[in-house]
PDB file of N, CA and C in Angstrom:
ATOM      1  N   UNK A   1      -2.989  -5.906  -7.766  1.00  0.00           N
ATOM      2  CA  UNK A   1      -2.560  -4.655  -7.151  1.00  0.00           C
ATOM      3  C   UNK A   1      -3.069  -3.508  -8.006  1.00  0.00           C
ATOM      4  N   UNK A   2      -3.551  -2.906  -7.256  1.00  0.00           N
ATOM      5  CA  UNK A   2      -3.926  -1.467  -7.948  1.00  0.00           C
ATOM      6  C   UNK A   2      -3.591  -0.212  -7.749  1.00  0.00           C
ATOM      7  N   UNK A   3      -3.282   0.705  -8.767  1.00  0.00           N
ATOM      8  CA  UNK A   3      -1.826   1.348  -8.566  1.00  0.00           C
ATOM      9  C   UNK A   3      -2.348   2.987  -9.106  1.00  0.00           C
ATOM     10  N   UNK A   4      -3.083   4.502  -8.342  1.00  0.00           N
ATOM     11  CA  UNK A   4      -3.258   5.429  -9.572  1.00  0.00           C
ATOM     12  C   UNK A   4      -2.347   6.278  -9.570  1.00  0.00           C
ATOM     13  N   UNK A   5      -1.845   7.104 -10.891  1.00  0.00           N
ATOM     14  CA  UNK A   5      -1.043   8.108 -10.918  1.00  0.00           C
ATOM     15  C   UNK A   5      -1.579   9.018 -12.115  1.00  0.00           C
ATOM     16  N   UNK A   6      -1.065  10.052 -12.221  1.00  0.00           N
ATOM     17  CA  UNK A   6      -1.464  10.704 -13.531  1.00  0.00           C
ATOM     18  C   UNK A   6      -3.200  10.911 -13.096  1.00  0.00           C
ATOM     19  N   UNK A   7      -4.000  10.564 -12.433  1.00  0.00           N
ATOM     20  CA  UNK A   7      -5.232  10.254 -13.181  1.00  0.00           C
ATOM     21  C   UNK A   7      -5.453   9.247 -13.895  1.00  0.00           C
ATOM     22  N   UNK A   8      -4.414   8.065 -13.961  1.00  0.00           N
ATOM     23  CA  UNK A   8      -5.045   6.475 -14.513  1.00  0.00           C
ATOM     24  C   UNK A   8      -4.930   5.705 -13.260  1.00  0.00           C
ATOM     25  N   UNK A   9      -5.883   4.443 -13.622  1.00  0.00           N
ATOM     26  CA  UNK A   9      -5.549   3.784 -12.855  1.00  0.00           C
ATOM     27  C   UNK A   9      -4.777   2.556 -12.940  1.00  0.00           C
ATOM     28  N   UNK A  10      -4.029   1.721 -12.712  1.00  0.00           N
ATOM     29  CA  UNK A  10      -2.851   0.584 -13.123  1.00  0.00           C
ATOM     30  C   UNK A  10      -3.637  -0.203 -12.259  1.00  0.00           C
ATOM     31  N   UNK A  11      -4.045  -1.465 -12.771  1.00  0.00           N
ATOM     32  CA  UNK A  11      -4.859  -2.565 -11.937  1.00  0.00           C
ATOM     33  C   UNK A  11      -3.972  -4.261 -12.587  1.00  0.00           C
ATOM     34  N   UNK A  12      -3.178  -4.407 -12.039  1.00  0.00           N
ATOM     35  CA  UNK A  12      -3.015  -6.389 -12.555  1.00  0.00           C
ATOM     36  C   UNK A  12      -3.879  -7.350 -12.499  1.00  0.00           C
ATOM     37  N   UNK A  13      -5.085  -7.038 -12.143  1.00  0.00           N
ATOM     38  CA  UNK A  13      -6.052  -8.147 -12.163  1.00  0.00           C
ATOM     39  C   UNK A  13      -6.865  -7.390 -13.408  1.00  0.00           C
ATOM     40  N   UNK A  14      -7.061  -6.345 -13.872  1.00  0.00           N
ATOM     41  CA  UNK A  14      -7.426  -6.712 -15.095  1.00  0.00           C
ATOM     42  C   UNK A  14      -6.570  -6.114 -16.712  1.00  0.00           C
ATOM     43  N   UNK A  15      -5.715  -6.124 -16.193  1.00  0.00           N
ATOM     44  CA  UNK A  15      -4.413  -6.007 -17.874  1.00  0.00           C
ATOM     45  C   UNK A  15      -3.848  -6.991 -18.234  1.00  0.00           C
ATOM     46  N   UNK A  16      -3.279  -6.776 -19.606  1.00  0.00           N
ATOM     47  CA  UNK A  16      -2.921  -8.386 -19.957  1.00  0.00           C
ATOM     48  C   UNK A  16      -1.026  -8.339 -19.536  1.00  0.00           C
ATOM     49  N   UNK A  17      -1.222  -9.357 -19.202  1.00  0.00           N
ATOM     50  CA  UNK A  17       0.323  -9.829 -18.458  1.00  0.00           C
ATOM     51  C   UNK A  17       0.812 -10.127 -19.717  1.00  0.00           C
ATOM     52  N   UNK A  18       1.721  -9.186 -20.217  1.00  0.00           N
ATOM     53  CA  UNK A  18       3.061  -9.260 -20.886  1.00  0.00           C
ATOM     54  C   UNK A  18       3.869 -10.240 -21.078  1.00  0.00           C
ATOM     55  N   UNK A  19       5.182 -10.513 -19.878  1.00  0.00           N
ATOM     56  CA  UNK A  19       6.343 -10.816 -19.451  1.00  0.00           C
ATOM     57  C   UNK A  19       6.492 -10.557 -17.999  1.00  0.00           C
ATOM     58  N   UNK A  20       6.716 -12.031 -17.776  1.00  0.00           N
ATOM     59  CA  UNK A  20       7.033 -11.786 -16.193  1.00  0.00           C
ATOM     60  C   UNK A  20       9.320 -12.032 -15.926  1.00  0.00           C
ATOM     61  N   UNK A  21       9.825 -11.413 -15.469  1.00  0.00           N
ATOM     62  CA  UNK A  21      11.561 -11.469 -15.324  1.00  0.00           C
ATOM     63  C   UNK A  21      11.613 -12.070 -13.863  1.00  0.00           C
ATOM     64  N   UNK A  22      12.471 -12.775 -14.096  1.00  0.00           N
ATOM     65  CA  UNK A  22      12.526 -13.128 -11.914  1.00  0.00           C
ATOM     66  C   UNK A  22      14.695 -12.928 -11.983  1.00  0.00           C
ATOM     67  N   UNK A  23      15.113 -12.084 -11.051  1.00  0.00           N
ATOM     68  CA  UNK A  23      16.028 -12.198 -11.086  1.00  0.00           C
ATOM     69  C   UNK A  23      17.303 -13.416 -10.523  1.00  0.00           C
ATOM     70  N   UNK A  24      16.896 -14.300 -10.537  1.00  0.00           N
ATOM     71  CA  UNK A  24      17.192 -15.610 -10.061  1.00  0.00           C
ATOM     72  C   UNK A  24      17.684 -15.627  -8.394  1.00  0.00           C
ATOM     73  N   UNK A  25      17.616 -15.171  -7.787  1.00  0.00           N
ATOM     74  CA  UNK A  25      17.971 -14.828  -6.880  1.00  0.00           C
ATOM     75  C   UNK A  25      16.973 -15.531  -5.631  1.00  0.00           C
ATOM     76  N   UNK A  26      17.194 -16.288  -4.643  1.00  0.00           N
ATOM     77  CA  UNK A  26      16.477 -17.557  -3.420  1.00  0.00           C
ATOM     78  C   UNK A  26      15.139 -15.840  -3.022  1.00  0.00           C
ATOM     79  N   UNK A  27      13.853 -17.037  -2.943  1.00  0.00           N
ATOM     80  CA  UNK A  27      13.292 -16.270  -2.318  1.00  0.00           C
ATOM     81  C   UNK A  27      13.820 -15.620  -0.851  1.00  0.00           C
ATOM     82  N   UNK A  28      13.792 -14.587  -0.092  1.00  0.00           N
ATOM     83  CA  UNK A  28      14.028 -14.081   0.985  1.00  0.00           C
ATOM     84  C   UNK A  28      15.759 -13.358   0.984  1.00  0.00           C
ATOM     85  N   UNK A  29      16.185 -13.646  -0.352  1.00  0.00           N
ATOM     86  CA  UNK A  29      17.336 -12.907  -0.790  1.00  0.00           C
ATOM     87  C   UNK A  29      17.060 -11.177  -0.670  1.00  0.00           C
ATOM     88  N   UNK A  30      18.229 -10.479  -0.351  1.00  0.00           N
ATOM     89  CA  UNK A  30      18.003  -9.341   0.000  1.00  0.00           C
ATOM     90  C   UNK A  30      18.301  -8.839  -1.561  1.00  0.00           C
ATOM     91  N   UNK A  31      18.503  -9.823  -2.634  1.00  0.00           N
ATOM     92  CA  UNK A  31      18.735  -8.880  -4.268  1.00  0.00           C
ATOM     93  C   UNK A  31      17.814  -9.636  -4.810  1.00  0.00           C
ATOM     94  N   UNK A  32      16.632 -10.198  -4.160  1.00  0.00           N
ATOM     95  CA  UNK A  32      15.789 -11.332  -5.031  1.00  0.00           C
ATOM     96  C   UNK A  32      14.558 -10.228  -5.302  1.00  0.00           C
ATOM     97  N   UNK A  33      14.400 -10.248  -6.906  1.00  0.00           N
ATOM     98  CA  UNK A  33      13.215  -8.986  -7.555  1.00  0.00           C
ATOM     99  C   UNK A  33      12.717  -9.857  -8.631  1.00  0.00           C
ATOM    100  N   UNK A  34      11.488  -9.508  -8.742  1.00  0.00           N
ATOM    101  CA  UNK A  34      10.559 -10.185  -9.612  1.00  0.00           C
ATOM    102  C   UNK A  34       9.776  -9.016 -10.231  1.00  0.00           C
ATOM    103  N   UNK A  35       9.589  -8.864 -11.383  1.00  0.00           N
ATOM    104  CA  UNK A  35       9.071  -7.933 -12.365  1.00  0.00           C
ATOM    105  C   UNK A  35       8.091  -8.489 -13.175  1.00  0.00           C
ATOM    106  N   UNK A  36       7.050  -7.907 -13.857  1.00  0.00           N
ATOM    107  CA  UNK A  36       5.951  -8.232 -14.882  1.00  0.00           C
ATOM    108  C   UNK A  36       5.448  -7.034 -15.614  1.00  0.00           C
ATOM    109  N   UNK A  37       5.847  -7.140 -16.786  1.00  0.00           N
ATOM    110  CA  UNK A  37       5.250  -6.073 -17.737  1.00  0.00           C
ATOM    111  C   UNK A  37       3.614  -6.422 -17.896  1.00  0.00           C
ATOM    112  N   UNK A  38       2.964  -5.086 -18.060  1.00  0.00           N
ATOM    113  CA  UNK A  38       1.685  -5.391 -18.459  1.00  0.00           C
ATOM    114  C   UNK A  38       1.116  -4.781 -19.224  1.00  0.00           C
ATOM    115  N   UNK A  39       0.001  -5.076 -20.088  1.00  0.00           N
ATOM    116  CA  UNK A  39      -0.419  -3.841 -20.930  1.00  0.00           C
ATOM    117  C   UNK A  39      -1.841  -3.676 -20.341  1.00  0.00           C
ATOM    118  N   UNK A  40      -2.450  -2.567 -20.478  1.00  0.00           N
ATOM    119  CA  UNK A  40      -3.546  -2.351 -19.999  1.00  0.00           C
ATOM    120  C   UNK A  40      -4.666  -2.636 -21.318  1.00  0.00           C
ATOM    121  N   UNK A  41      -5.980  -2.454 -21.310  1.00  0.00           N
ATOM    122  CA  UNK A  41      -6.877  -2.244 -22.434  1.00  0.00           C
ATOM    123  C   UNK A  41      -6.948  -1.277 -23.784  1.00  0.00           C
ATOM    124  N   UNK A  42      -6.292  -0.083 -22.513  1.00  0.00           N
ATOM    125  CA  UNK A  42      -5.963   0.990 -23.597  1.00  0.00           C
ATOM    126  C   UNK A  42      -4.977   1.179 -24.386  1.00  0.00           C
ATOM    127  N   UNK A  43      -4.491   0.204 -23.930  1.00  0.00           N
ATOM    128  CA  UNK A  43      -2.671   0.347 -24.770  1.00  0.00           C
ATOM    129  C   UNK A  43      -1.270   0.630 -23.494  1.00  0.00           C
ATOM    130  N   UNK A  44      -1.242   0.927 -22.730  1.00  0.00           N
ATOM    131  CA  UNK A  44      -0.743   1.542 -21.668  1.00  0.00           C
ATOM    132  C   UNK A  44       0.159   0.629 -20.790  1.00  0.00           C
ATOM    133  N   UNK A  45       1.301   0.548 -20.652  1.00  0.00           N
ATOM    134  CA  UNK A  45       2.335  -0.351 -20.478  1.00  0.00           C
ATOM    135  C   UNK A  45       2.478   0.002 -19.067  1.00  0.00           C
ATOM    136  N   UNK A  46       2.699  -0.959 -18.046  1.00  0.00           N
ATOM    137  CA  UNK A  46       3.412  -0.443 -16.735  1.00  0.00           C
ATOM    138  C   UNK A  46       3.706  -2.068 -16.255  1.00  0.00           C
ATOM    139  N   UNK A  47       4.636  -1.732 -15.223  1.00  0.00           N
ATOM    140  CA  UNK A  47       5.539  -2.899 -14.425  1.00  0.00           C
ATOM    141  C   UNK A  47       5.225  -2.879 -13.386  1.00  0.00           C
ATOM    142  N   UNK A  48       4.961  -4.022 -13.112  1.00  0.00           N
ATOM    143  CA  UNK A  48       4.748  -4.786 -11.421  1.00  0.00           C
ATOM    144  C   UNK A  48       5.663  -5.211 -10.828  1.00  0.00           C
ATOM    145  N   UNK A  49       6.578  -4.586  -9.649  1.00  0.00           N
ATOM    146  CA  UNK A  49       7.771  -5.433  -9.455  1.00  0.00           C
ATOM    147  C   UNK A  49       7.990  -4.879  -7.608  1.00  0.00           C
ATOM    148  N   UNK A  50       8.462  -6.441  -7.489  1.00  0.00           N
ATOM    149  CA  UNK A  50       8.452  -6.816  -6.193  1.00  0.00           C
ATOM    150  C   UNK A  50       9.879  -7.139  -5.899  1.00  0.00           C
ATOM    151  N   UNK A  51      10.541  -6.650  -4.638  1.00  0.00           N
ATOM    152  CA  UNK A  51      11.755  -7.296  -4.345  1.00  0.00           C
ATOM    153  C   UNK A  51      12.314  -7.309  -3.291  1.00  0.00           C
ATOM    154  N   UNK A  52      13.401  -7.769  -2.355  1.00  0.00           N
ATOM    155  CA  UNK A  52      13.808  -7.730  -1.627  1.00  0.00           C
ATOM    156  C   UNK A  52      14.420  -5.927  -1.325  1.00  0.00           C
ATOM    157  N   UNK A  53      15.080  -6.467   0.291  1.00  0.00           N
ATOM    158  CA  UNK A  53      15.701  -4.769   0.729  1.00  0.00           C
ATOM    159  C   UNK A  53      16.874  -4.244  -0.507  1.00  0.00           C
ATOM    160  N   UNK A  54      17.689  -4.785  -0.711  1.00  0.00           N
ATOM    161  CA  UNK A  54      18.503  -4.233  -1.889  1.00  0.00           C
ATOM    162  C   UNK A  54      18.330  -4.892  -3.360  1.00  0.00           C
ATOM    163  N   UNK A  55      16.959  -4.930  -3.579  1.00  0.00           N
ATOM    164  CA  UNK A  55      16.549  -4.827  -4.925  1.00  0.00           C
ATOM    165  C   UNK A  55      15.941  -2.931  -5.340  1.00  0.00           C
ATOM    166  N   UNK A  56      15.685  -3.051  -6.516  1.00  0.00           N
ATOM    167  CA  UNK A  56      15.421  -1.457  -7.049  1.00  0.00           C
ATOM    168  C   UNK A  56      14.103  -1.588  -6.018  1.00  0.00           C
ATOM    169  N   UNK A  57      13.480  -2.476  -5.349  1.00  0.00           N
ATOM    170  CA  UNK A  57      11.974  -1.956  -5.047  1.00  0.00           C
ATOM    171  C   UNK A  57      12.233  -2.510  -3.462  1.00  0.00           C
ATOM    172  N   UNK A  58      13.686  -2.002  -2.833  1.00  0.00           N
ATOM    173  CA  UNK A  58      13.620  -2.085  -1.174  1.00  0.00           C
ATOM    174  C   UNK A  58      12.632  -0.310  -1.254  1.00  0.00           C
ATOM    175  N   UNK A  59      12.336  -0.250   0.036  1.00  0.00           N
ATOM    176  CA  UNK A  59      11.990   0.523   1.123  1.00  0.00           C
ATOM    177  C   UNK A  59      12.424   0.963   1.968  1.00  0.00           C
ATOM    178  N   UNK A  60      13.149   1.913   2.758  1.00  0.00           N
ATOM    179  CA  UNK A  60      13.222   2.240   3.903  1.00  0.00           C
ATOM    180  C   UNK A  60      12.345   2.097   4.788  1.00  0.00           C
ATOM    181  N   UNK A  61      13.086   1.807   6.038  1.00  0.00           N
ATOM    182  CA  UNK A  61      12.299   1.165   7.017  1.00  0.00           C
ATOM    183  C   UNK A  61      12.740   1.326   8.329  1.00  0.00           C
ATOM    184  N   UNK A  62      12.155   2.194   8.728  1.00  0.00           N
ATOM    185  CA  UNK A  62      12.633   2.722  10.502  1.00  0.00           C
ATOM    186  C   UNK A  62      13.982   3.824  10.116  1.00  0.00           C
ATOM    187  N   UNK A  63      14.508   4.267  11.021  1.00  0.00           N
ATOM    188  CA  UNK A  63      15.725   5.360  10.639  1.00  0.00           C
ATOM    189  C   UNK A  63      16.704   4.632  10.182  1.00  0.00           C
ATOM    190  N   UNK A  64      17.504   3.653   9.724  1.00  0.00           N
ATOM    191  CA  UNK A  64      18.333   3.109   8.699  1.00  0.00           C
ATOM    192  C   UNK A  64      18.537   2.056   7.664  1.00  0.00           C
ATOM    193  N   UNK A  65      16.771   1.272   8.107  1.00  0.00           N
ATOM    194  CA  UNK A  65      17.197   0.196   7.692  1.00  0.00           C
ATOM    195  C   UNK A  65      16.591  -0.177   6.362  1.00  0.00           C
ATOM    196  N   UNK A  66      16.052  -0.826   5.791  1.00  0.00           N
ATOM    197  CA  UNK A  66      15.440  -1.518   4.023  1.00  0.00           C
ATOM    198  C   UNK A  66      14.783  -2.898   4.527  1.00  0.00           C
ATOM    199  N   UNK A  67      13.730  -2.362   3.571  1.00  0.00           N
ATOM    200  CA  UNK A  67      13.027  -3.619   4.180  1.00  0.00           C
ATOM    201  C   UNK A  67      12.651  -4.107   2.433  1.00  0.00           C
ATOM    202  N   UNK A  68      12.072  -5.051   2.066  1.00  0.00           N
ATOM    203  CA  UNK A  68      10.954  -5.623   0.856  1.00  0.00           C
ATOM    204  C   UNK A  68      10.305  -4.708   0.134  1.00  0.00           C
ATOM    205  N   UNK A  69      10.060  -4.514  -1.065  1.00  0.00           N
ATOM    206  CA  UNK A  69       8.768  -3.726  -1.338  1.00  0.00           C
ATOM    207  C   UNK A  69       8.371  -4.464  -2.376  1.00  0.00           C
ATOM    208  N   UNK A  70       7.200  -3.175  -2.756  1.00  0.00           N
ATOM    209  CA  UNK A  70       6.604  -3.872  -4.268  1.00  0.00           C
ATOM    210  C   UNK A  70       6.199  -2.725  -4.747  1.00  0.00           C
ATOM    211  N   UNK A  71       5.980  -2.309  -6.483  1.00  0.00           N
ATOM    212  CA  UNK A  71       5.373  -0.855  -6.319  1.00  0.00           C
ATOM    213  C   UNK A  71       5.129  -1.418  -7.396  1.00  0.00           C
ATOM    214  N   UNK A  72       4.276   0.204  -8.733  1.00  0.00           N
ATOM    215  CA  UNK A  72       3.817  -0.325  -9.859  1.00  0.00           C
ATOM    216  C   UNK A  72       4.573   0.696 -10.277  1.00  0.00           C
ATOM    217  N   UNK A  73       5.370   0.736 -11.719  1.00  0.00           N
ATOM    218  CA  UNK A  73       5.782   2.151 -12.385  1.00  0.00           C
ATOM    219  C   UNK A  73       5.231   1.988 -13.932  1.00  0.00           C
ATOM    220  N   UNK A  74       4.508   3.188 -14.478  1.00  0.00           N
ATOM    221  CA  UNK A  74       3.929   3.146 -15.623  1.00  0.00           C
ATOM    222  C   UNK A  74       5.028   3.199 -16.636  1.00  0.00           C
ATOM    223  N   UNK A  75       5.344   3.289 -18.010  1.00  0.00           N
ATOM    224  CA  UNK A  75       6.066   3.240 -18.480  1.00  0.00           C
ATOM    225  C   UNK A  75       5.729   3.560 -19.841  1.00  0.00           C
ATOM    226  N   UNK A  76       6.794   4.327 -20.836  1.00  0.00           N
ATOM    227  CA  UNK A  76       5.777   4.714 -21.873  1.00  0.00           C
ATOM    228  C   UNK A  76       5.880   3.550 -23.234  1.00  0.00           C
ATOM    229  N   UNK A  77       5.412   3.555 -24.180  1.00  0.00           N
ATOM    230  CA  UNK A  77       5.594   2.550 -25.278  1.00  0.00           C
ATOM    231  C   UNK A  77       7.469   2.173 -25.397  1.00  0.00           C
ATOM    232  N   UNK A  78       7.896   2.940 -25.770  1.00  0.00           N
ATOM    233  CA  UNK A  78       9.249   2.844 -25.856  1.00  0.00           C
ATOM    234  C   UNK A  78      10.439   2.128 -24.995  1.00  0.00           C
ATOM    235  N   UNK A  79       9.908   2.929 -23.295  1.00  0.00           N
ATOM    236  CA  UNK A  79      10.035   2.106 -21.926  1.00  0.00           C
ATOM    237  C   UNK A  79      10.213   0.926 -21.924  1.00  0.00           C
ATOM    238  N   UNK A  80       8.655   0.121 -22.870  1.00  0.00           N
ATOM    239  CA  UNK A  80       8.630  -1.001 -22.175  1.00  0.00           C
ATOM    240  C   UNK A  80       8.781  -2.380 -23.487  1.00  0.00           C
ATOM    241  N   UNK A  81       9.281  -1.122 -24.896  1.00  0.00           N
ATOM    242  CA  UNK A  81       9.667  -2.046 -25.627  1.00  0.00           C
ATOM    243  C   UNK A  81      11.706  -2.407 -25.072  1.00  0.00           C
ATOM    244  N   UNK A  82      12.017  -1.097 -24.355  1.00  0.00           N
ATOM    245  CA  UNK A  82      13.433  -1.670 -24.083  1.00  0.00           C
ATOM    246  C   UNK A  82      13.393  -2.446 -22.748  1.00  0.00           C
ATOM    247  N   UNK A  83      12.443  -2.562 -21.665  1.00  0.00           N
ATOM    248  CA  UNK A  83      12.265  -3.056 -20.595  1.00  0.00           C
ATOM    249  C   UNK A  83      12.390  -4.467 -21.134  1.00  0.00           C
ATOM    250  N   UNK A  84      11.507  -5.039 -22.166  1.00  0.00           N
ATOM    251  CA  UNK A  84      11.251  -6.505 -22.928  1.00  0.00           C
ATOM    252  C   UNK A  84      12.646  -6.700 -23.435  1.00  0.00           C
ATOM    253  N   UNK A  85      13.243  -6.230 -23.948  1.00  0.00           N
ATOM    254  CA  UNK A  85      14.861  -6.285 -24.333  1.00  0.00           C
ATOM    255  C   UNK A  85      15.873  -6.505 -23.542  1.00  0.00           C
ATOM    256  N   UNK A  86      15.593  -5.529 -23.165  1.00  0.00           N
ATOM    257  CA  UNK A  86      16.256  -5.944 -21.395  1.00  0.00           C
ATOM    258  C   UNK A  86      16.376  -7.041 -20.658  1.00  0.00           C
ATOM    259  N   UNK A  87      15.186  -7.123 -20.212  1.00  0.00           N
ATOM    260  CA  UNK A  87      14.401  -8.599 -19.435  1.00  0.00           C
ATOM    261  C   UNK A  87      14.375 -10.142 -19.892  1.00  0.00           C
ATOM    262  N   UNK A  88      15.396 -10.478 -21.336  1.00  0.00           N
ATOM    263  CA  UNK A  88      14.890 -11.527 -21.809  1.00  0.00           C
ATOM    264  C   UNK A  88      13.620 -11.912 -22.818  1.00  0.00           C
ATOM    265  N   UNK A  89      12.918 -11.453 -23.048  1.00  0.00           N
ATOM    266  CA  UNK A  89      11.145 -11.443 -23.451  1.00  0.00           C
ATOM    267  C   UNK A  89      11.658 -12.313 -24.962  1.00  0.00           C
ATOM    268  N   UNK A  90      11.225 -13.156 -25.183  1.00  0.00           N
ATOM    269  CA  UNK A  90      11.307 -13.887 -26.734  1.00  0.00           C
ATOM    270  C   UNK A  90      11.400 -12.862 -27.624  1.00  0.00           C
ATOM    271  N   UNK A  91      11.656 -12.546 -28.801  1.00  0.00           N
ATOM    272  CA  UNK A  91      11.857 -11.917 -29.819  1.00  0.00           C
ATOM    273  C   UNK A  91      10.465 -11.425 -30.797  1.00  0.00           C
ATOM    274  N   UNK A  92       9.797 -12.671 -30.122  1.00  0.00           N
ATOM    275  CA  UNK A  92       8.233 -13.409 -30.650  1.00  0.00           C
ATOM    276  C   UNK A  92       7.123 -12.241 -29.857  1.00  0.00           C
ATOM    277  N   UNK A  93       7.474 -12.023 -28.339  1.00  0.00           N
ATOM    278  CA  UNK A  93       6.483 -11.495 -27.706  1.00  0.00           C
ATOM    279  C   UNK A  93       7.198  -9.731 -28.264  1.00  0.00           C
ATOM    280  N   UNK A  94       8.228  -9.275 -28.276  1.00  0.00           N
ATOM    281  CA  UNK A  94       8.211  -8.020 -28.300  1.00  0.00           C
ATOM    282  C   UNK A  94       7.602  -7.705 -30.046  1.00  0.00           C
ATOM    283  N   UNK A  95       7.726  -8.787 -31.161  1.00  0.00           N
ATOM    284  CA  UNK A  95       7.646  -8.251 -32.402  1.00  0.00           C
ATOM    285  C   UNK A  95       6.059  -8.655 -32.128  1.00  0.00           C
ATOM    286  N   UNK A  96       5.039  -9.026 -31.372  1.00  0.00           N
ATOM    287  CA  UNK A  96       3.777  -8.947 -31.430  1.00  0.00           C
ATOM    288  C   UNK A  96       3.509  -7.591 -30.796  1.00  0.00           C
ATOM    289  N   UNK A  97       3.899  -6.464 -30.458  1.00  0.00           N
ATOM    290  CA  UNK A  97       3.695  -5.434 -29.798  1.00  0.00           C
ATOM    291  C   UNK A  97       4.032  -4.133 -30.601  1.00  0.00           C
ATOM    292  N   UNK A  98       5.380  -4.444 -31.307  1.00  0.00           N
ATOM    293  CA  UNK A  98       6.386  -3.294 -31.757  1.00  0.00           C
ATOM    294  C   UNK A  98       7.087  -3.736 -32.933  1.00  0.00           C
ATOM    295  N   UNK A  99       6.665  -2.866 -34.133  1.00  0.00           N
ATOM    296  CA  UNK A  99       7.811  -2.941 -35.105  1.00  0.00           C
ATOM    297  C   UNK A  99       8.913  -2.778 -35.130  1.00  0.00           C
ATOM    298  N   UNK A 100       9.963  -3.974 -35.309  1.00  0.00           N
ATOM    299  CA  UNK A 100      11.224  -3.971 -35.197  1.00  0.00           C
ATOM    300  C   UNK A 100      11.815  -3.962 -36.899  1.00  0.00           C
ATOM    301  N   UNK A 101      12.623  -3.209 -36.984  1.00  0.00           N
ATOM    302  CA  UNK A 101      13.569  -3.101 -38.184  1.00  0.00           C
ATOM    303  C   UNK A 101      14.429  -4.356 -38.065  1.00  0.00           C
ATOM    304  N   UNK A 102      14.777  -4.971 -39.238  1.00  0.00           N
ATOM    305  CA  UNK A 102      15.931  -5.741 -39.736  1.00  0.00           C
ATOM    306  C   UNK A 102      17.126  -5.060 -39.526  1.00  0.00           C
ATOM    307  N   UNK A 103      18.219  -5.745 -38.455  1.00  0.00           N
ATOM    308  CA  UNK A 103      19.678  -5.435 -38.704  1.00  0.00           C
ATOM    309  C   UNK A 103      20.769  -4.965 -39.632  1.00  0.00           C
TER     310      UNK A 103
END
């Protein structure tokens, strides 16, 4: 999927796939969302995420209703070191990205 904003362009076929999150939820679930962090070449973090009508990435659809979507949202370094925190991501994949301080 290829995605521009700002003047960049967000492409998943050629950035490196991060972390992918699936919210456990049956495919065709109306809360079933699937997410993937990515980094681009340049450094440049953004999320791929797909989901049902009452996931964060429904749609409106006709005058009331929600349908599926999918979109891309860029995200800045910080974004997507708490997005990885968030999401589960090994401890392993976020400290290959971002210096983390000792507790």
């Amino acid at each position: 999927m290829r995605y521009a904003s700002g003047g960049k362009v967000y492409d998943t076929a050629t950035a490196q796939l991060v972390h992918t999150w699936d919210s456990g939820h049956n495919a065709g679930d109306f809360h079933e969302s699937r997410e993937t962090l990515f980094r681009t070449r340049n450094g440049t973090y953004f999320v791929h995420g797909r989901g049902g009508a009452l996931s964060r990435w429904g749609v409106p659809v006709g005058n009331n209703g929600r349908g599926g979507g999918s979109a891309i949202l860029p995200l800045t370094d910080e974004e997507a070191r708490e997005w990885l925190e968030q999401h589960d991501a090994p401890v392993e994949v976020i400290e290959a990205l971002f210096t983390l301080e000792e507790a």
